[in-house]
N, C-alpha and C. Protein backbone atom coordinates (compact mmCIF):
# COMPACT_ATOMS: atom_id res chain seq x y z
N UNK A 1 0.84 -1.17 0.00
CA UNK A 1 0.00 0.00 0.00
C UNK A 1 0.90 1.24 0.00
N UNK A 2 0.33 2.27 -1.12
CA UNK A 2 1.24 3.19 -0.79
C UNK A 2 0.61 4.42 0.20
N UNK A 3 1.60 5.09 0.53
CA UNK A 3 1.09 6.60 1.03
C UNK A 3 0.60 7.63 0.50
N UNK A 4 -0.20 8.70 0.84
CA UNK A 4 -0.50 9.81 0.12
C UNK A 4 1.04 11.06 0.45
N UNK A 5 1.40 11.32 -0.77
CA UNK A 5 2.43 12.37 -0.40
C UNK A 5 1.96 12.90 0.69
N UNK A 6 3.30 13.78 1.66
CA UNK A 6 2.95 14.70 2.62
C UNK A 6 2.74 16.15 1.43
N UNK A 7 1.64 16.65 1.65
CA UNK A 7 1.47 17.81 0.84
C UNK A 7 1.68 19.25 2.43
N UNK A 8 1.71 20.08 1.89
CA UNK A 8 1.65 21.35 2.32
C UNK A 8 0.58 21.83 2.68
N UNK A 9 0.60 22.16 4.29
CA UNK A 9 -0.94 22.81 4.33
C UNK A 9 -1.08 24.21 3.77
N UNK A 10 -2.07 24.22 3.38
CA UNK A 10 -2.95 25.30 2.62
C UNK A 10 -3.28 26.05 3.05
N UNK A 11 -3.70 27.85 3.10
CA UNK A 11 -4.45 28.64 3.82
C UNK A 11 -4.31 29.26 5.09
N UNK A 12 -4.64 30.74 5.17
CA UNK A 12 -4.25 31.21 6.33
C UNK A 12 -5.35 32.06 6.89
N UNK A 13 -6.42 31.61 7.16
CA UNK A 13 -7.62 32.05 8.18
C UNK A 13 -7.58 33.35 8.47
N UNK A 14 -6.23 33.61 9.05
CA UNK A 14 -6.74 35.31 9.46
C UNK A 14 -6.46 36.25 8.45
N UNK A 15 -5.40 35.59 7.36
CA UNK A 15 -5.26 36.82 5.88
C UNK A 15 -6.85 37.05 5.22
N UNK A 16 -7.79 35.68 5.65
CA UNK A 16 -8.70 35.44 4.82
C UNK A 16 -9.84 36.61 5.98
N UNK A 17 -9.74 36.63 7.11
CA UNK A 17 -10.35 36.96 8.16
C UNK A 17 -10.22 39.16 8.07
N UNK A 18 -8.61 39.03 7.51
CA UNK A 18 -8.42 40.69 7.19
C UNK A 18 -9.01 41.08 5.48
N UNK A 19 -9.21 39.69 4.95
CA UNK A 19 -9.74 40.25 3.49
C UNK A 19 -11.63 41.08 3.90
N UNK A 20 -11.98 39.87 4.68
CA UNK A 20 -13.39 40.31 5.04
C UNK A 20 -13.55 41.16 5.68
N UNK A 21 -12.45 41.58 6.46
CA UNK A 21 -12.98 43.05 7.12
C UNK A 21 -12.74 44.70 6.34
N UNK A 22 -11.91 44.00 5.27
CA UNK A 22 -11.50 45.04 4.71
C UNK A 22 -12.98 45.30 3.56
N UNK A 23 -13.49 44.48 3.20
CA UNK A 23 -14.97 44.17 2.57
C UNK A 23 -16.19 44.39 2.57
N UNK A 24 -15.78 45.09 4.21
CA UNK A 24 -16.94 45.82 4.98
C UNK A 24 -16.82 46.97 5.07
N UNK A 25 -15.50 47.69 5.16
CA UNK A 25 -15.25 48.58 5.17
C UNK A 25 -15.51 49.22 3.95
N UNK A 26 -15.08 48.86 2.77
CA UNK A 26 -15.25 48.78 1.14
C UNK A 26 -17.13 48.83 1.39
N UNK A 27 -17.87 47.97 1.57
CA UNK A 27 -19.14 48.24 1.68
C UNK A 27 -19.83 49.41 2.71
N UNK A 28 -18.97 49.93 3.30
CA UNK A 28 -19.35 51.16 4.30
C UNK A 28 -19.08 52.11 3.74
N UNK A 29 -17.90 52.19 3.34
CA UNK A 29 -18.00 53.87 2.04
C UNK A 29 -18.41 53.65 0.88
N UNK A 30 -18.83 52.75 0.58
CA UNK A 30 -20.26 52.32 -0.59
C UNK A 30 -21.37 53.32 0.03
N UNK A 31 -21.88 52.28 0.99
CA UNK A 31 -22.78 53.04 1.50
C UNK A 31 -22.83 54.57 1.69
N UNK A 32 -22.08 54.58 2.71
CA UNK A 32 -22.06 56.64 3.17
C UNK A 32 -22.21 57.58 1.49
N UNK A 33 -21.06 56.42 0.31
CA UNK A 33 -21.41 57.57 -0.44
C UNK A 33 -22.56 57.22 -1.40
N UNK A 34 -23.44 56.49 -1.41
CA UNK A 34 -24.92 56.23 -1.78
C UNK A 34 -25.59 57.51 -1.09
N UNK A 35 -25.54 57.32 0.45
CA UNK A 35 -26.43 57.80 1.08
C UNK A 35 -25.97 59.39 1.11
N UNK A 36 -24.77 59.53 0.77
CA UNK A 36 -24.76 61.20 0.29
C UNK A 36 -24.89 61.37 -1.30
N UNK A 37 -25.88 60.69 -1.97
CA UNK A 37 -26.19 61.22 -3.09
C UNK A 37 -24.91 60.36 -4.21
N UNK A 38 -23.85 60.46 -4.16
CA UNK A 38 -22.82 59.86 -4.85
C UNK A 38 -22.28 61.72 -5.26
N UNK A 39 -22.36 62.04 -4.30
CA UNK A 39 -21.43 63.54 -4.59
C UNK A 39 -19.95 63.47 -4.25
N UNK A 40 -19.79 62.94 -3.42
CA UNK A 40 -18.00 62.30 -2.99
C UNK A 40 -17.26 61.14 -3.99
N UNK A 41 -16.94 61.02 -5.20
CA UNK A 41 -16.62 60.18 -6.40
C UNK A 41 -15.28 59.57 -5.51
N UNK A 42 -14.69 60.67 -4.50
CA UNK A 42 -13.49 59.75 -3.93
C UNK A 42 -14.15 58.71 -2.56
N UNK A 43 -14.65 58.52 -2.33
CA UNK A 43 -15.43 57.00 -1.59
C UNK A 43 -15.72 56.07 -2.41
N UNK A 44 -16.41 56.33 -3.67
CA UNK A 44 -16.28 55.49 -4.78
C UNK A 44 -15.14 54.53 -5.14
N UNK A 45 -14.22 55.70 -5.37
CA UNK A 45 -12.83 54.80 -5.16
C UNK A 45 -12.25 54.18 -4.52
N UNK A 46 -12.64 55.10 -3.26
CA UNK A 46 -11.72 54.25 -2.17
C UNK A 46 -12.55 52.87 -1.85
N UNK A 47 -13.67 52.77 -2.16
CA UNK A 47 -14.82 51.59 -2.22
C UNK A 47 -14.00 50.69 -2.99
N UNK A 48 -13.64 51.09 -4.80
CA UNK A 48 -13.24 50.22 -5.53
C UNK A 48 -12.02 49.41 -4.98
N UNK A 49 -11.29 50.15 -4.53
CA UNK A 49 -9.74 50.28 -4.62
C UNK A 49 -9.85 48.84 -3.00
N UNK A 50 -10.61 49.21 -2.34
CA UNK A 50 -10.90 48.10 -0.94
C UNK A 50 -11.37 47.38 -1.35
N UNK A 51 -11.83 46.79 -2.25
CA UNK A 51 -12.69 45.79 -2.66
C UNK A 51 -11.68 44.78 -3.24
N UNK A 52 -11.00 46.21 -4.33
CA UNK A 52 -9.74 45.17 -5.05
C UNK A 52 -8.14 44.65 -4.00
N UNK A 53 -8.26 45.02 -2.74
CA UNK A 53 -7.41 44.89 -1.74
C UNK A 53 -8.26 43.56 -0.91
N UNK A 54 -9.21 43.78 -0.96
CA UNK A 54 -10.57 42.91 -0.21
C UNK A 54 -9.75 41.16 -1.33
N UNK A 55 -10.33 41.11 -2.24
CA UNK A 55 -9.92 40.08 -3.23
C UNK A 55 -8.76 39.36 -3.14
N UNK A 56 -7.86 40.62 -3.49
CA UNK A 56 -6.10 39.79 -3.67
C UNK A 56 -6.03 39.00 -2.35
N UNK A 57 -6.38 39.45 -1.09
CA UNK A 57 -5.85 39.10 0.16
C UNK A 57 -7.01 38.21 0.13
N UNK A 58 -8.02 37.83 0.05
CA UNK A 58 -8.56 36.19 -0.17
C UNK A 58 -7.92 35.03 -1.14
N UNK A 59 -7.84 35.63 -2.46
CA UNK A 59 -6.80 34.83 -2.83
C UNK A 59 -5.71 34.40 -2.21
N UNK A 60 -4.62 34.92 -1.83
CA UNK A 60 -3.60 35.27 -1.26
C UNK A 60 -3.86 33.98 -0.20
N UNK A 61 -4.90 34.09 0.79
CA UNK A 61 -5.01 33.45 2.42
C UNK A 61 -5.34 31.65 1.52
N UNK A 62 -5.46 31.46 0.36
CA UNK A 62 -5.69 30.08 -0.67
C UNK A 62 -4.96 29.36 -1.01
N UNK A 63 -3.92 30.68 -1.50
CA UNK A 63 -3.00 30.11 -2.54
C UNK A 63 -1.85 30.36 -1.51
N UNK A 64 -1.26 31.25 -0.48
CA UNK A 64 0.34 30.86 0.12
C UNK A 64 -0.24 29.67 0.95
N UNK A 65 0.94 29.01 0.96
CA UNK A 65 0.92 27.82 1.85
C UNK A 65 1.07 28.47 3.13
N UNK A 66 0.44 27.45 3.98
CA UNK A 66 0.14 28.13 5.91
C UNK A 66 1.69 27.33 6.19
N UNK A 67 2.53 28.06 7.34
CA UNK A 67 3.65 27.72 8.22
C UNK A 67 2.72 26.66 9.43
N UNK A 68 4.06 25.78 9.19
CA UNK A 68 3.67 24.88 10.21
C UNK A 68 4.02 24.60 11.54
C-alpha cells in the first residue's frame, strides 16, 4: 500500500479573516457615499480600490501555503 504524499498545508484564516474586514469597510464607504447622493466620487474609489485589496488578500489566504 502506498502513502499519500505529505502535501503542504494550505491557507491562512486570518489573511482570509483581514480580506473580510477590509470588505466591509469597502461596503461602508459604498454606502455613506450612496447615502450622500454619490457627490464624494473619492469613496467610490476608495470603495473600488478596498474591494480590489478585499480580493487579492482572499486569494492570497488560498494560494500561500500556511507555516507549520
Amino acid at each position: 500500500m502506498t502513502e499519500a504524499p505529505d502535501r503542504t498545508p494550505r491557507g491562512w484564516m486570518t489573511l482570509y479573516g483581514v480580506a473580510f474586514v477590509v470588505m466591509l469597510v469597502a461596503g461602508a464607504s459604498l454606502a455613506i457615499a450612496a447615502r450622500g447622493f454619490l457627490r464624494h466620487p473619492g469613496l467610490l474609489w476608495l470603495s473600488a480600490g478596498l474591494s480590489l485589496v478585499a480580493i487579492a488578500l482572499a486569494v492570497m489566504s488560498v494560494v500561500l501555503p500556511r507555516r507549520r
